[in-house]
PDB file of N, CA and C in Angstrom:
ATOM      1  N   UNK A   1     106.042 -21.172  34.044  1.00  0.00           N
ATOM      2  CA  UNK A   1     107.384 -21.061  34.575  1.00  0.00           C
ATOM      3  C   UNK A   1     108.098 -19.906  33.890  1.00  0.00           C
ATOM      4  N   UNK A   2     108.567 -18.871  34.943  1.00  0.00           N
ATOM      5  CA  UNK A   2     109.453 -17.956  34.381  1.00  0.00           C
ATOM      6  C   UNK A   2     110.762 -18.336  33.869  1.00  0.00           C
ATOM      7  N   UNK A   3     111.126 -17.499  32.792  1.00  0.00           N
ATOM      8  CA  UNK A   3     112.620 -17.371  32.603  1.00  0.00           C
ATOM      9  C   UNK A   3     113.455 -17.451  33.402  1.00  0.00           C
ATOM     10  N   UNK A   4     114.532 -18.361  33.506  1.00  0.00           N
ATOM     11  CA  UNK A   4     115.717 -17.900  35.186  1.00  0.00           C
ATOM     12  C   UNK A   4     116.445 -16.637  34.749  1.00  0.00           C
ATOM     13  N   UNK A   5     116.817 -16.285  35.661  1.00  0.00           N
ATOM     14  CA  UNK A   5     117.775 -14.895  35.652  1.00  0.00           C
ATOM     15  C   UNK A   5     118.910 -15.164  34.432  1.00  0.00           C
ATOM     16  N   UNK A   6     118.922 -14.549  33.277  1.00  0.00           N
ATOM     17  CA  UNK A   6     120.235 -15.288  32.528  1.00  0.00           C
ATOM     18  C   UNK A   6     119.913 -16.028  31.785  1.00  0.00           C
ATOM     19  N   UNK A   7     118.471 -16.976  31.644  1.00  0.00           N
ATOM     20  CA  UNK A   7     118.704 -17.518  30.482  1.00  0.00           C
ATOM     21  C   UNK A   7     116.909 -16.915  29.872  1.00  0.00           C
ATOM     22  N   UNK A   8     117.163 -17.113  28.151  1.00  0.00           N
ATOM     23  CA  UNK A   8     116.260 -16.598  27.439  1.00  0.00           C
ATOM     24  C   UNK A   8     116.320 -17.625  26.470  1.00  0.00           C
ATOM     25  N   UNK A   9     115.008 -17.580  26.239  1.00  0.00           N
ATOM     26  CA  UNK A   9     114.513 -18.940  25.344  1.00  0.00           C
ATOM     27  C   UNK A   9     113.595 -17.814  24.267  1.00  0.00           C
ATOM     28  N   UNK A  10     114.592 -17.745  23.511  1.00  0.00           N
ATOM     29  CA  UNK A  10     114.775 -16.475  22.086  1.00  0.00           C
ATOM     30  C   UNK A  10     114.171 -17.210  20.677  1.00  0.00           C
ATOM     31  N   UNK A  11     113.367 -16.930  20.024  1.00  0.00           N
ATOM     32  CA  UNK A  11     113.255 -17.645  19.013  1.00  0.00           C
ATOM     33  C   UNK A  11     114.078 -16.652  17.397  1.00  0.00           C
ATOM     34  N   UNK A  12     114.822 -16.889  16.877  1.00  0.00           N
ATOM     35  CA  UNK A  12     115.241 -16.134  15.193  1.00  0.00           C
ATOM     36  C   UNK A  12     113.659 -16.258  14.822  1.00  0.00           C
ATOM     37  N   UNK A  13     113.642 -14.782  13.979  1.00  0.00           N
ATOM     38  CA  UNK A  13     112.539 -15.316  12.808  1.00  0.00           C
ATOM     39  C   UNK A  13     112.917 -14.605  11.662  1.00  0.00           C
ATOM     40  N   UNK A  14     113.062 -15.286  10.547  1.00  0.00           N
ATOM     41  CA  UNK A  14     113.657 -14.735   9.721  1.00  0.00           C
ATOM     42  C   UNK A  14     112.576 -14.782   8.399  1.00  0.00           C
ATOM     43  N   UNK A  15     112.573 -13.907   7.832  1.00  0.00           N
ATOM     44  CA  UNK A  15     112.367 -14.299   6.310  1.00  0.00           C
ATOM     45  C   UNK A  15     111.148 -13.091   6.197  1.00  0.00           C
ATOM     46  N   UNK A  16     111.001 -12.465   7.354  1.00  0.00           N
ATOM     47  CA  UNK A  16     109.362 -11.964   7.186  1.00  0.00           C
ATOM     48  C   UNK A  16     109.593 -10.449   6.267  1.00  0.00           C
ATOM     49  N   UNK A  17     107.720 -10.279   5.983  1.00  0.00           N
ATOM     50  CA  UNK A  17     107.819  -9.142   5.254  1.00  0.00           C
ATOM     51  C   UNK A  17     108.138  -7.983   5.976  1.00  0.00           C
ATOM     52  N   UNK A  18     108.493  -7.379   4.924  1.00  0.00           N
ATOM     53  CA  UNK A  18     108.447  -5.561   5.423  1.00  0.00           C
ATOM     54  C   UNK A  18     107.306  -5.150   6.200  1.00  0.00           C
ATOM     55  N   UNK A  19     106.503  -5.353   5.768  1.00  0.00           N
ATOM     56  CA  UNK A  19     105.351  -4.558   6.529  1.00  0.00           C
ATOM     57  C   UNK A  19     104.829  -5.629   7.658  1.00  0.00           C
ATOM     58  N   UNK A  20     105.169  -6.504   8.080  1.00  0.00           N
ATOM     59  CA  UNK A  20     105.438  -7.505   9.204  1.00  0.00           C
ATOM     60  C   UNK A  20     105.687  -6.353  10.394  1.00  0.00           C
ATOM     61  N   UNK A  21     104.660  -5.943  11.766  1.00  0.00           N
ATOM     62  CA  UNK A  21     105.074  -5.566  12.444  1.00  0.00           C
ATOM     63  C   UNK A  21     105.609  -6.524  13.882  1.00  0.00           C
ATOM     64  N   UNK A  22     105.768  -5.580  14.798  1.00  0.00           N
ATOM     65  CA  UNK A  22     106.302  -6.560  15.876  1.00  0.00           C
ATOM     66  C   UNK A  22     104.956  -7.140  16.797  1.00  0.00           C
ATOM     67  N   UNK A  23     103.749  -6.363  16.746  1.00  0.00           N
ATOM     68  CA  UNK A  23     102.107  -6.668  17.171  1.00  0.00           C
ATOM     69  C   UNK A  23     101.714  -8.185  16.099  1.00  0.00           C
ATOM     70  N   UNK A  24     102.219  -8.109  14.923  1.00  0.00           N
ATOM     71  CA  UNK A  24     101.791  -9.361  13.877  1.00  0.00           C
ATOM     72  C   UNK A  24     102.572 -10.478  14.503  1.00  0.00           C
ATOM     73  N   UNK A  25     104.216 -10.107  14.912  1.00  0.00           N
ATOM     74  CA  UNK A  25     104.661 -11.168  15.124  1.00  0.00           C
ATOM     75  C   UNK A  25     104.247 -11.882  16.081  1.00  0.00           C
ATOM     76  N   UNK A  26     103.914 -11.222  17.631  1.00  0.00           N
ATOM     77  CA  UNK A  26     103.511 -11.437  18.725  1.00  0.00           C
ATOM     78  C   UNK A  26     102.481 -11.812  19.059  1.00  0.00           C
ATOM     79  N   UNK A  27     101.441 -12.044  18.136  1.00  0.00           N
ATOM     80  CA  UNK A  27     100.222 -12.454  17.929  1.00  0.00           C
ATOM     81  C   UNK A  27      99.851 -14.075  17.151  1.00  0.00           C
ATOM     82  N   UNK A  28     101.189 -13.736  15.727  1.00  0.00           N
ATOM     83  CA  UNK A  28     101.716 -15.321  15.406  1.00  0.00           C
ATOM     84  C   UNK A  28     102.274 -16.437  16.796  1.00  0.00           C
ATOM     85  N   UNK A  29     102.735 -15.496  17.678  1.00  0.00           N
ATOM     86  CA  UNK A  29     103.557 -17.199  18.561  1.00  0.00           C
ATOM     87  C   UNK A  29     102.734 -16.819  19.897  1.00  0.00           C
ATOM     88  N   UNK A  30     102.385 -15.935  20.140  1.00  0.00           N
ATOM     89  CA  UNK A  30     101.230 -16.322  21.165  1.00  0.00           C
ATOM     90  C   UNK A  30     100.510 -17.680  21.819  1.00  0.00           C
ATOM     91  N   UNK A  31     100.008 -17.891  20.159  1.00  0.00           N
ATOM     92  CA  UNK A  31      99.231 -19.828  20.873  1.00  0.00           C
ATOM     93  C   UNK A  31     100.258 -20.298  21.202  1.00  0.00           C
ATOM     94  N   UNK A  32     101.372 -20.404  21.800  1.00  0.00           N
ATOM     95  CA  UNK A  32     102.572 -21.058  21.976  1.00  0.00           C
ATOM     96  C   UNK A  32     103.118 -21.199  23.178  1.00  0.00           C
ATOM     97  N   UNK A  33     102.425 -19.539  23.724  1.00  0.00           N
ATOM     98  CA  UNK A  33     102.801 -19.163  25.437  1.00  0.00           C
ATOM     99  C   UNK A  33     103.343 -18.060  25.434  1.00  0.00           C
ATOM    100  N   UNK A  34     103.179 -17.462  26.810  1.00  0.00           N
ATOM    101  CA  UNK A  34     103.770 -16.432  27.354  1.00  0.00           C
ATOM    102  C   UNK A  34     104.619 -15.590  26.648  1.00  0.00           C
ATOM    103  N   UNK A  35     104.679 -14.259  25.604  1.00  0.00           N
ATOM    104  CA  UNK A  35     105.460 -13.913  24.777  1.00  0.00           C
ATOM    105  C   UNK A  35     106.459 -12.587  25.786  1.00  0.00           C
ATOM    106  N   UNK A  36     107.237 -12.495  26.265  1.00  0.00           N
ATOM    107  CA  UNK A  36     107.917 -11.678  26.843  1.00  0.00           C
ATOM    108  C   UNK A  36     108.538 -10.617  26.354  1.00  0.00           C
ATOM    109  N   UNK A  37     108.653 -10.981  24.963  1.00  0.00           N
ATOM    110  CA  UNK A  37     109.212  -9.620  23.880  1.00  0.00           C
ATOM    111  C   UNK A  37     109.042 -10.093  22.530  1.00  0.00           C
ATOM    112  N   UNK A  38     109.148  -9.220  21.463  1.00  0.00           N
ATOM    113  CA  UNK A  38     109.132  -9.287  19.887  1.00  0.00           C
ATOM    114  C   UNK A  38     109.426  -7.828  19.668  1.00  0.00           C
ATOM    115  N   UNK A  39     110.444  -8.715  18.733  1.00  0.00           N
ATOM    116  CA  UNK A  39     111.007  -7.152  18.124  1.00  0.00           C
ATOM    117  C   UNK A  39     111.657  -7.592  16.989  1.00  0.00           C
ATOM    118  N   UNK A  40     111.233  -6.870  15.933  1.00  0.00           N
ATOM    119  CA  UNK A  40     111.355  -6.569  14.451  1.00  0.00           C
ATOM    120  C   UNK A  40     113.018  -5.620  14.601  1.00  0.00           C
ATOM    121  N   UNK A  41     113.922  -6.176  13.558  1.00  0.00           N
ATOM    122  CA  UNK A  41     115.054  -5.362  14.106  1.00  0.00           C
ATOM    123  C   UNK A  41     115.070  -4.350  12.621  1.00  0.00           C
ATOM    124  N   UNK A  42     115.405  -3.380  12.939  1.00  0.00           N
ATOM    125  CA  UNK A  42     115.235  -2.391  11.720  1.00  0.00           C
ATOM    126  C   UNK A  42     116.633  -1.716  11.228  1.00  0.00           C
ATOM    127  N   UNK A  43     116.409  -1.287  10.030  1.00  0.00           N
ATOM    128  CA  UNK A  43     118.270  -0.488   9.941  1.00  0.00           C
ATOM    129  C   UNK A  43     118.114   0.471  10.184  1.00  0.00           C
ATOM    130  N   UNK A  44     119.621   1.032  10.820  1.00  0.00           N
ATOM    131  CA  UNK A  44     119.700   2.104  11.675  1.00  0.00           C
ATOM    132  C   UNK A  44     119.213   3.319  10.884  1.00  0.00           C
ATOM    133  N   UNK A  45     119.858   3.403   9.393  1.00  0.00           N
ATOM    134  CA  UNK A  45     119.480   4.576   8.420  1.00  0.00           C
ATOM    135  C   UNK A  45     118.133   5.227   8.411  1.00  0.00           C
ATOM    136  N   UNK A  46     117.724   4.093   7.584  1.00  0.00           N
ATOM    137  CA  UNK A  46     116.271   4.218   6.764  1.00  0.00           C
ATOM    138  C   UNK A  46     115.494   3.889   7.797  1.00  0.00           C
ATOM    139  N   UNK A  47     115.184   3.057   9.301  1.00  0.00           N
ATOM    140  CA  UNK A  47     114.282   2.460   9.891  1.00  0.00           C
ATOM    141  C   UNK A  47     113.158   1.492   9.372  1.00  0.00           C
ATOM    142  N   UNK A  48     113.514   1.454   8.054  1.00  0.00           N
ATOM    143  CA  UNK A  48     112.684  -0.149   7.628  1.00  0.00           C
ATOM    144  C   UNK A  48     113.356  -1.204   8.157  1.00  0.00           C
ATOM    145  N   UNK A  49     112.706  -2.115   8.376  1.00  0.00           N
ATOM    146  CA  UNK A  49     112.682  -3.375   8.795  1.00  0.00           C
ATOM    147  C   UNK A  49     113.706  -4.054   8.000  1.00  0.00           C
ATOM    148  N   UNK A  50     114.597  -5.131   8.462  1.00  0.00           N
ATOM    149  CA  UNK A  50     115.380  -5.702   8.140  1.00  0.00           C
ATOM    150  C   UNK A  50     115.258  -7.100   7.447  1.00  0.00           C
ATOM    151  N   UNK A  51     113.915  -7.509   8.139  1.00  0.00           N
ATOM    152  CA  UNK A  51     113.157  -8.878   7.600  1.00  0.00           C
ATOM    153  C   UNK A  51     113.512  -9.730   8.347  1.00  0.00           C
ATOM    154  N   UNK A  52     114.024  -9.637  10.395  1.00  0.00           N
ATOM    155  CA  UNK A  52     114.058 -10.859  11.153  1.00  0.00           C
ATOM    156  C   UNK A  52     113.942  -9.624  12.160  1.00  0.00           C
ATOM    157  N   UNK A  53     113.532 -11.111  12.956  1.00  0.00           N
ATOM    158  CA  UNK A  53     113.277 -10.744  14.506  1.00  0.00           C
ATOM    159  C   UNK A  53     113.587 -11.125  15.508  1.00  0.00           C
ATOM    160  N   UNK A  54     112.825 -11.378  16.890  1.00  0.00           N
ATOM    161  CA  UNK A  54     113.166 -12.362  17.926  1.00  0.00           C
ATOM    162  C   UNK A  54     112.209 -12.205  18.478  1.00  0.00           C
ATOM    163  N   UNK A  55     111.484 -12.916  19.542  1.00  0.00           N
ATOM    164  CA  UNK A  55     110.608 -13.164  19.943  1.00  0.00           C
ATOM    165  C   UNK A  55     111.263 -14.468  21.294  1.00  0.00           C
ATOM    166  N   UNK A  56     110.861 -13.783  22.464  1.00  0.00           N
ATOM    167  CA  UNK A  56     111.048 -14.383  23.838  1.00  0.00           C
ATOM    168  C   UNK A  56     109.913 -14.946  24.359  1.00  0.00           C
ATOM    169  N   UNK A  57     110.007 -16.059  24.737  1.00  0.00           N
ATOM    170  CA  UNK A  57     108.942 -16.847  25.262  1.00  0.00           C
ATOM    171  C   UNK A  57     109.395 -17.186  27.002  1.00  0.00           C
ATOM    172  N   UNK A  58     108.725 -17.430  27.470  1.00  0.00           N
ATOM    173  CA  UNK A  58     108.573 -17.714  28.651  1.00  0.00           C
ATOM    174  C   UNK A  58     109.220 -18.911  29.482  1.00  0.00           C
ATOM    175  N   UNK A  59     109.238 -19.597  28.569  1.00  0.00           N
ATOM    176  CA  UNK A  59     109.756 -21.030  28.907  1.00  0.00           C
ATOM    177  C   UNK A  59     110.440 -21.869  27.717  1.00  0.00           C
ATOM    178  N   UNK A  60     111.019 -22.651  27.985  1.00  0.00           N
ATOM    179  CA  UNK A  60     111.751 -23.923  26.527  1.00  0.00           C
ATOM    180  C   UNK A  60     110.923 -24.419  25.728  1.00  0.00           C
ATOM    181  N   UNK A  61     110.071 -24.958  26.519  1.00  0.00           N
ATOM    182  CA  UNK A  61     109.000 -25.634  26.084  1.00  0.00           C
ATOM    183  C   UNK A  61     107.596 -24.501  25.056  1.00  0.00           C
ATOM    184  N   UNK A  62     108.075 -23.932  25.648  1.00  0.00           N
ATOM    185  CA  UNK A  62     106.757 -22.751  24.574  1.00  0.00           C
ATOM    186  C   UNK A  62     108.276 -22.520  23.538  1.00  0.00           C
ATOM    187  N   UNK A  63     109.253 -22.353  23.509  1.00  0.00           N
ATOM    188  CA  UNK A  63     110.017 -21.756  22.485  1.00  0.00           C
ATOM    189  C   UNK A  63     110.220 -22.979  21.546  1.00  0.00           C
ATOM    190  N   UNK A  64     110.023 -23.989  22.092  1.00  0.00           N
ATOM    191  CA  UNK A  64     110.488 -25.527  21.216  1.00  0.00           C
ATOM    192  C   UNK A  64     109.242 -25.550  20.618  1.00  0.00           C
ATOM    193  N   UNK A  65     108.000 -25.435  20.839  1.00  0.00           N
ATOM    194  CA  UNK A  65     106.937 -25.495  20.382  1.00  0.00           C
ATOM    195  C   UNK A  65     106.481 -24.549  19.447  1.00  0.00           C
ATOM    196  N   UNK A  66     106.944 -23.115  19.452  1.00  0.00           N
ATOM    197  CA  UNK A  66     106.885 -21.909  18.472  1.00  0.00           C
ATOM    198  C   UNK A  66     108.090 -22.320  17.643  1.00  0.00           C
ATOM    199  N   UNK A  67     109.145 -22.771  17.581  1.00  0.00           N
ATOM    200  CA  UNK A  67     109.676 -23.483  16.592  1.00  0.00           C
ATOM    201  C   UNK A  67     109.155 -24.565  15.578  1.00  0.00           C
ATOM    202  N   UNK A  68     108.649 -25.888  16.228  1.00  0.00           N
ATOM    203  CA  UNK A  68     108.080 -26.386  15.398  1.00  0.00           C
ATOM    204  C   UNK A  68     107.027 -25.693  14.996  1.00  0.00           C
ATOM    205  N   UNK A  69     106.065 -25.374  15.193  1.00  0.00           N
ATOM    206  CA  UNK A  69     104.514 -25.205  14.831  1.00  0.00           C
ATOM    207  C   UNK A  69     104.824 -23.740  13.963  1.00  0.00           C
ATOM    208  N   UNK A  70     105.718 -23.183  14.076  1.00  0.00           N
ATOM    209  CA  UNK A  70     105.491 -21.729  13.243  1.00  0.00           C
ATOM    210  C   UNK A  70     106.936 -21.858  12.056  1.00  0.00           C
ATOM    211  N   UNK A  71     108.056 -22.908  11.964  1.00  0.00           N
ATOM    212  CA  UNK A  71     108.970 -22.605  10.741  1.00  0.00           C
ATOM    213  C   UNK A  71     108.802 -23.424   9.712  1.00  0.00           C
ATOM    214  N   UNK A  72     108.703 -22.857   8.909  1.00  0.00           N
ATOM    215  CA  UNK A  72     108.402 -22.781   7.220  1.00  0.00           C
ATOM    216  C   UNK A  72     106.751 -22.222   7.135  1.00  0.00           C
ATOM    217  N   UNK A  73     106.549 -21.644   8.164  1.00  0.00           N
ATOM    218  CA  UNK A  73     104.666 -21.409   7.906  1.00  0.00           C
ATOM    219  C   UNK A  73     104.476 -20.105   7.126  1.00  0.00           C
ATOM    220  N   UNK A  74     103.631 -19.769   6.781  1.00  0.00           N
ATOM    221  CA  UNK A  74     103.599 -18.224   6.203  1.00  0.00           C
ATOM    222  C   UNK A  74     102.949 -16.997   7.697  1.00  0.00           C
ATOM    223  N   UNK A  75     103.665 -16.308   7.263  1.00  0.00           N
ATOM    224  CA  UNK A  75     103.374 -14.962   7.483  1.00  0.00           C
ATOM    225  C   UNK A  75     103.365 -13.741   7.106  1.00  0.00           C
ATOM    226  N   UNK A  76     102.169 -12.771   7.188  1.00  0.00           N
ATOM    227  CA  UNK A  76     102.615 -11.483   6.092  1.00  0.00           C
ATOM    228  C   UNK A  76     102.637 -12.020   4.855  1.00  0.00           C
ATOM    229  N   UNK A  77     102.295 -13.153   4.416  1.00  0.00           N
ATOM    230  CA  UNK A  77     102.592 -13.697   2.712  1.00  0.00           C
ATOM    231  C   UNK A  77     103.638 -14.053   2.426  1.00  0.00           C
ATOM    232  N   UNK A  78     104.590 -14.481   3.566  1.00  0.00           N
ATOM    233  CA  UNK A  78     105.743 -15.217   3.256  1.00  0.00           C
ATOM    234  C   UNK A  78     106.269 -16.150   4.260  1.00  0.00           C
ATOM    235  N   UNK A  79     107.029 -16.983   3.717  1.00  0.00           N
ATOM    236  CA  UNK A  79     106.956 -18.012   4.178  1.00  0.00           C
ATOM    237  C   UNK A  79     108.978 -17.669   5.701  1.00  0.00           C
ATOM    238  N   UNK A  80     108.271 -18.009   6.730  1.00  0.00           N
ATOM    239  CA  UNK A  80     109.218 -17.850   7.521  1.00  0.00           C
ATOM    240  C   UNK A  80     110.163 -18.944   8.233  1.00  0.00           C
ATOM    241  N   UNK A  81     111.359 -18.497   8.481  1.00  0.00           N
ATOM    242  CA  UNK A  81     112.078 -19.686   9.218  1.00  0.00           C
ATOM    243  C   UNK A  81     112.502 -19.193  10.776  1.00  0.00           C
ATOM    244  N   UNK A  82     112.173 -19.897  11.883  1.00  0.00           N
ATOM    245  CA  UNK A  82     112.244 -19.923  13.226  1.00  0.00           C
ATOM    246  C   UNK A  82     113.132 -20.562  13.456  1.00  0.00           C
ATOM    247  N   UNK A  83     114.106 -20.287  14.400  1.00  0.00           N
ATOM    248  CA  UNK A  83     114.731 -21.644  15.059  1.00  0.00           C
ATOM    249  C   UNK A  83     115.800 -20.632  16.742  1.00  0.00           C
ATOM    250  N   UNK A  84     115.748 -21.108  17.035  1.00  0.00           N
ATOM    251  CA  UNK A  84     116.609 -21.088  18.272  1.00  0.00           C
ATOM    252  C   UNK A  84     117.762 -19.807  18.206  1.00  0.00           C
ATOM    253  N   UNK A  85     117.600 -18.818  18.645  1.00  0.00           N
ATOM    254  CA  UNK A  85     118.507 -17.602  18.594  1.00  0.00           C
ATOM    255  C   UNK A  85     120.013 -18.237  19.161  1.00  0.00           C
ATOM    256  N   UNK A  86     121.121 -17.927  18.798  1.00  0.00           N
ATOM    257  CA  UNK A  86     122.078 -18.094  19.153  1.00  0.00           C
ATOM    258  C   UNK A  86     122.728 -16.805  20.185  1.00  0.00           C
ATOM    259  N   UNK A  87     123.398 -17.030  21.378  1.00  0.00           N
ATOM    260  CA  UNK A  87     123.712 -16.094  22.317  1.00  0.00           C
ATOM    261  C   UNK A  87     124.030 -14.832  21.015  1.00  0.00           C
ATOM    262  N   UNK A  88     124.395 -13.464  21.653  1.00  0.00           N
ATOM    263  CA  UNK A  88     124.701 -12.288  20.944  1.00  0.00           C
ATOM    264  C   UNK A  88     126.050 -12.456  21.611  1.00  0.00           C
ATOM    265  N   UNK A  89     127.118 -12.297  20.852  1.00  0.00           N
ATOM    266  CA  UNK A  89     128.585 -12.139  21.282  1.00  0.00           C
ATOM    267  C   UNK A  89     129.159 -10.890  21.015  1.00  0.00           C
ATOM    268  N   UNK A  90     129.923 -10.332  22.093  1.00  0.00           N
ATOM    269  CA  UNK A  90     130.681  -8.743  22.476  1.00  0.00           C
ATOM    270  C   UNK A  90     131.040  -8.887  21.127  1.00  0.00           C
ATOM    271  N   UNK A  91     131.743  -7.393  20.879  1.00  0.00           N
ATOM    272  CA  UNK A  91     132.532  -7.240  19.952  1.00  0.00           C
ATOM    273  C   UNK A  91     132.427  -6.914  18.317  1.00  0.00           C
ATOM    274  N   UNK A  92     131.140  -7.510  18.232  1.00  0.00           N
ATOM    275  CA  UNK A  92     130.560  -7.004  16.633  1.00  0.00           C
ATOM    276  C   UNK A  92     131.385  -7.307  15.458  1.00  0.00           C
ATOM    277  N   UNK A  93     132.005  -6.543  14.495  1.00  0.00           N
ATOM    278  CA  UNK A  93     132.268  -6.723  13.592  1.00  0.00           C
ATOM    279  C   UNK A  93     134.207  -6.924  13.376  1.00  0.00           C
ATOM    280  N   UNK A  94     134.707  -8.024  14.332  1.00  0.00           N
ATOM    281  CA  UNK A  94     136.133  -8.054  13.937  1.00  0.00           C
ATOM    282  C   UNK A  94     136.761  -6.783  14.608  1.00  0.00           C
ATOM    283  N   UNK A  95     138.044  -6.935  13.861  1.00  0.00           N
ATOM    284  CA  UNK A  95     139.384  -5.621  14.224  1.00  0.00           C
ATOM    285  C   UNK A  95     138.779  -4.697  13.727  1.00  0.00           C
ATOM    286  N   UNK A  96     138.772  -3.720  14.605  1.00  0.00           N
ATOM    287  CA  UNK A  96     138.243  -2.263  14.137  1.00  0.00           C
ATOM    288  C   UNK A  96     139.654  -1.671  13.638  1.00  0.00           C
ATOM    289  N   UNK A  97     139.637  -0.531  12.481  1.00  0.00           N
ATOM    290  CA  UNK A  97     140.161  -0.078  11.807  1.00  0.00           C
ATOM    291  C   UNK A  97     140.694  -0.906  10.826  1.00  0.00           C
ATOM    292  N   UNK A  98     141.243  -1.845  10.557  1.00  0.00           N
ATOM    293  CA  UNK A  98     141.709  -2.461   9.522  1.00  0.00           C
ATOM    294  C   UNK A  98     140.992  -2.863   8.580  1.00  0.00           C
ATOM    295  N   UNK A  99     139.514  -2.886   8.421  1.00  0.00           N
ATOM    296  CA  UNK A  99     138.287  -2.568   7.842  1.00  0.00           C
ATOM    297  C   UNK A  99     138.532  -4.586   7.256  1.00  0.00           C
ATOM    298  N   UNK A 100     139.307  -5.247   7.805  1.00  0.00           N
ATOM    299  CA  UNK A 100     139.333  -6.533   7.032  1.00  0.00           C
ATOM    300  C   UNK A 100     139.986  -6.839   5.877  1.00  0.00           C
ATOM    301  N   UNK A 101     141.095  -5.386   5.364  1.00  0.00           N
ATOM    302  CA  UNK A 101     141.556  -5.682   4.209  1.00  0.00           C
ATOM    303  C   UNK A 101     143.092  -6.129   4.644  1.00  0.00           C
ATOM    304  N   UNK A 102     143.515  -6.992   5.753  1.00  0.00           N
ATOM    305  CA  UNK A 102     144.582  -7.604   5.681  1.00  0.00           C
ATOM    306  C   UNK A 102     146.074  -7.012   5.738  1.00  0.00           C
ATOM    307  N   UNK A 103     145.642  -5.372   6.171  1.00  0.00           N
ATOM    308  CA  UNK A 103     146.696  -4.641   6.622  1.00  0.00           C
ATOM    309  C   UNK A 103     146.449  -4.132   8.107  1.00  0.00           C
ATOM    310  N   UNK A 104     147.933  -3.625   8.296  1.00  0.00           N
ATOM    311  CA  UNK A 104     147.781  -2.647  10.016  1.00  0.00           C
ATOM    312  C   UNK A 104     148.753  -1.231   9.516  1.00  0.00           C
ATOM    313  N   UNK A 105     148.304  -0.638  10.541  1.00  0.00           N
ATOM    314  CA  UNK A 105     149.269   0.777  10.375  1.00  0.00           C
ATOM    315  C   UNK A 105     149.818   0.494  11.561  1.00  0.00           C
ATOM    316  N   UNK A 106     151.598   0.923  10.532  1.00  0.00           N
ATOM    317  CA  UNK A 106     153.035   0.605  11.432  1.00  0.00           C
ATOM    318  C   UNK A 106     153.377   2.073  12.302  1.00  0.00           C
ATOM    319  N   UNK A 107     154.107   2.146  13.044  1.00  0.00           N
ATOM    320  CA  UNK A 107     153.951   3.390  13.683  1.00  0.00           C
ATOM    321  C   UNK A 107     154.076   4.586  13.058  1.00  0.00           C
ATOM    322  N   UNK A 108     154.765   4.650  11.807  1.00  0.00           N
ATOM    323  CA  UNK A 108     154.963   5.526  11.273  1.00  0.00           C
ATOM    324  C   UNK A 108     153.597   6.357  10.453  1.00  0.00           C
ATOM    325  N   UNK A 109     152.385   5.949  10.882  1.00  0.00           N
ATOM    326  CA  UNK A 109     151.039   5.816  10.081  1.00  0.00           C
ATOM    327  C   UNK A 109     150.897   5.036   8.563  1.00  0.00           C
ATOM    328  N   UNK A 110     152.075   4.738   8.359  1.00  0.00           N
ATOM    329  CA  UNK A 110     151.665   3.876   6.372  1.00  0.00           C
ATOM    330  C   UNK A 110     151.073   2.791   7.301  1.00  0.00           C
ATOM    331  N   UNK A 111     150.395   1.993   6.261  1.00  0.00           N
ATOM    332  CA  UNK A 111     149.983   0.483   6.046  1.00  0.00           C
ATOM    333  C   UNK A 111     150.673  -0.026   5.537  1.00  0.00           C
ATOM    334  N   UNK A 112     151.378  -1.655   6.477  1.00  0.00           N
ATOM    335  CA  UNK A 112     152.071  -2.205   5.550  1.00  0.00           C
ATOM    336  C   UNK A 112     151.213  -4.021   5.229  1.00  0.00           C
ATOM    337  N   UNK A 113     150.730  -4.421   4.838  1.00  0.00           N
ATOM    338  CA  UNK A 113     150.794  -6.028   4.101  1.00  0.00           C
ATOM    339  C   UNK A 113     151.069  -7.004   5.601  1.00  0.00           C
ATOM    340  N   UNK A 114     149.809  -7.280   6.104  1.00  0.00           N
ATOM    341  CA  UNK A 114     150.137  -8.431   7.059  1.00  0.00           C
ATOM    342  C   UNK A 114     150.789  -9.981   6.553  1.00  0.00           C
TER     343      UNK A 114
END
């Protein structure tokens, strides 16, 4: 059974090594079913690996099953945690410009103390 239009049955994988590629990961949840994507997410700078991933399965039932059978298991020589990706939400990182330090600029350009 395919994916419906809209929904994705995403697995987190977190914890893995550096040298963990996205062919290692995809090969780990395979016995599981139908792998539709894996991808190692990397930093933008340097392009090393970040140490999580995601990995799309085909169906619930292969993603409920690559959950149990693959978190806390080792991989790459370390031990990984799987579980259920949570949607990605717009917007990223908060109020842009106020960098989070609890001020705004008043029209006059100063910062004043929210």
């Amino acid at each position: 059974m395919a994916a419906s239009e809209g929904v994705k049955y995403r697995c987190f994988v977190g914890g893995l090594a550096w040298a963990t590629g996205e062919r290692d990961l995809e090969a780990a949840f395979r016995p599981f079913g139908e792998i539709l994507d894996a991808k190692i997410i990397s930093d933008r700078e340097t392009g090393r690996s970040r140490g999580f991933g995601f990995v799309t399965l085909s169906s619930e039932q292969s993603m409920r099953d690559a959950i149990q059978g693959m978190n806390g298991k080792q991989l790459g020589g370390r031990s990984i945690t799987v579980n259920e990706a949570r949607p990605r939400h717009s917007g990223g990182r908060g109020h842009e410009g106020d960098g989070g330090s609890g001020q705004r600029r008043n029209g006059s350009g100063n910062s004043e103390r929210l």
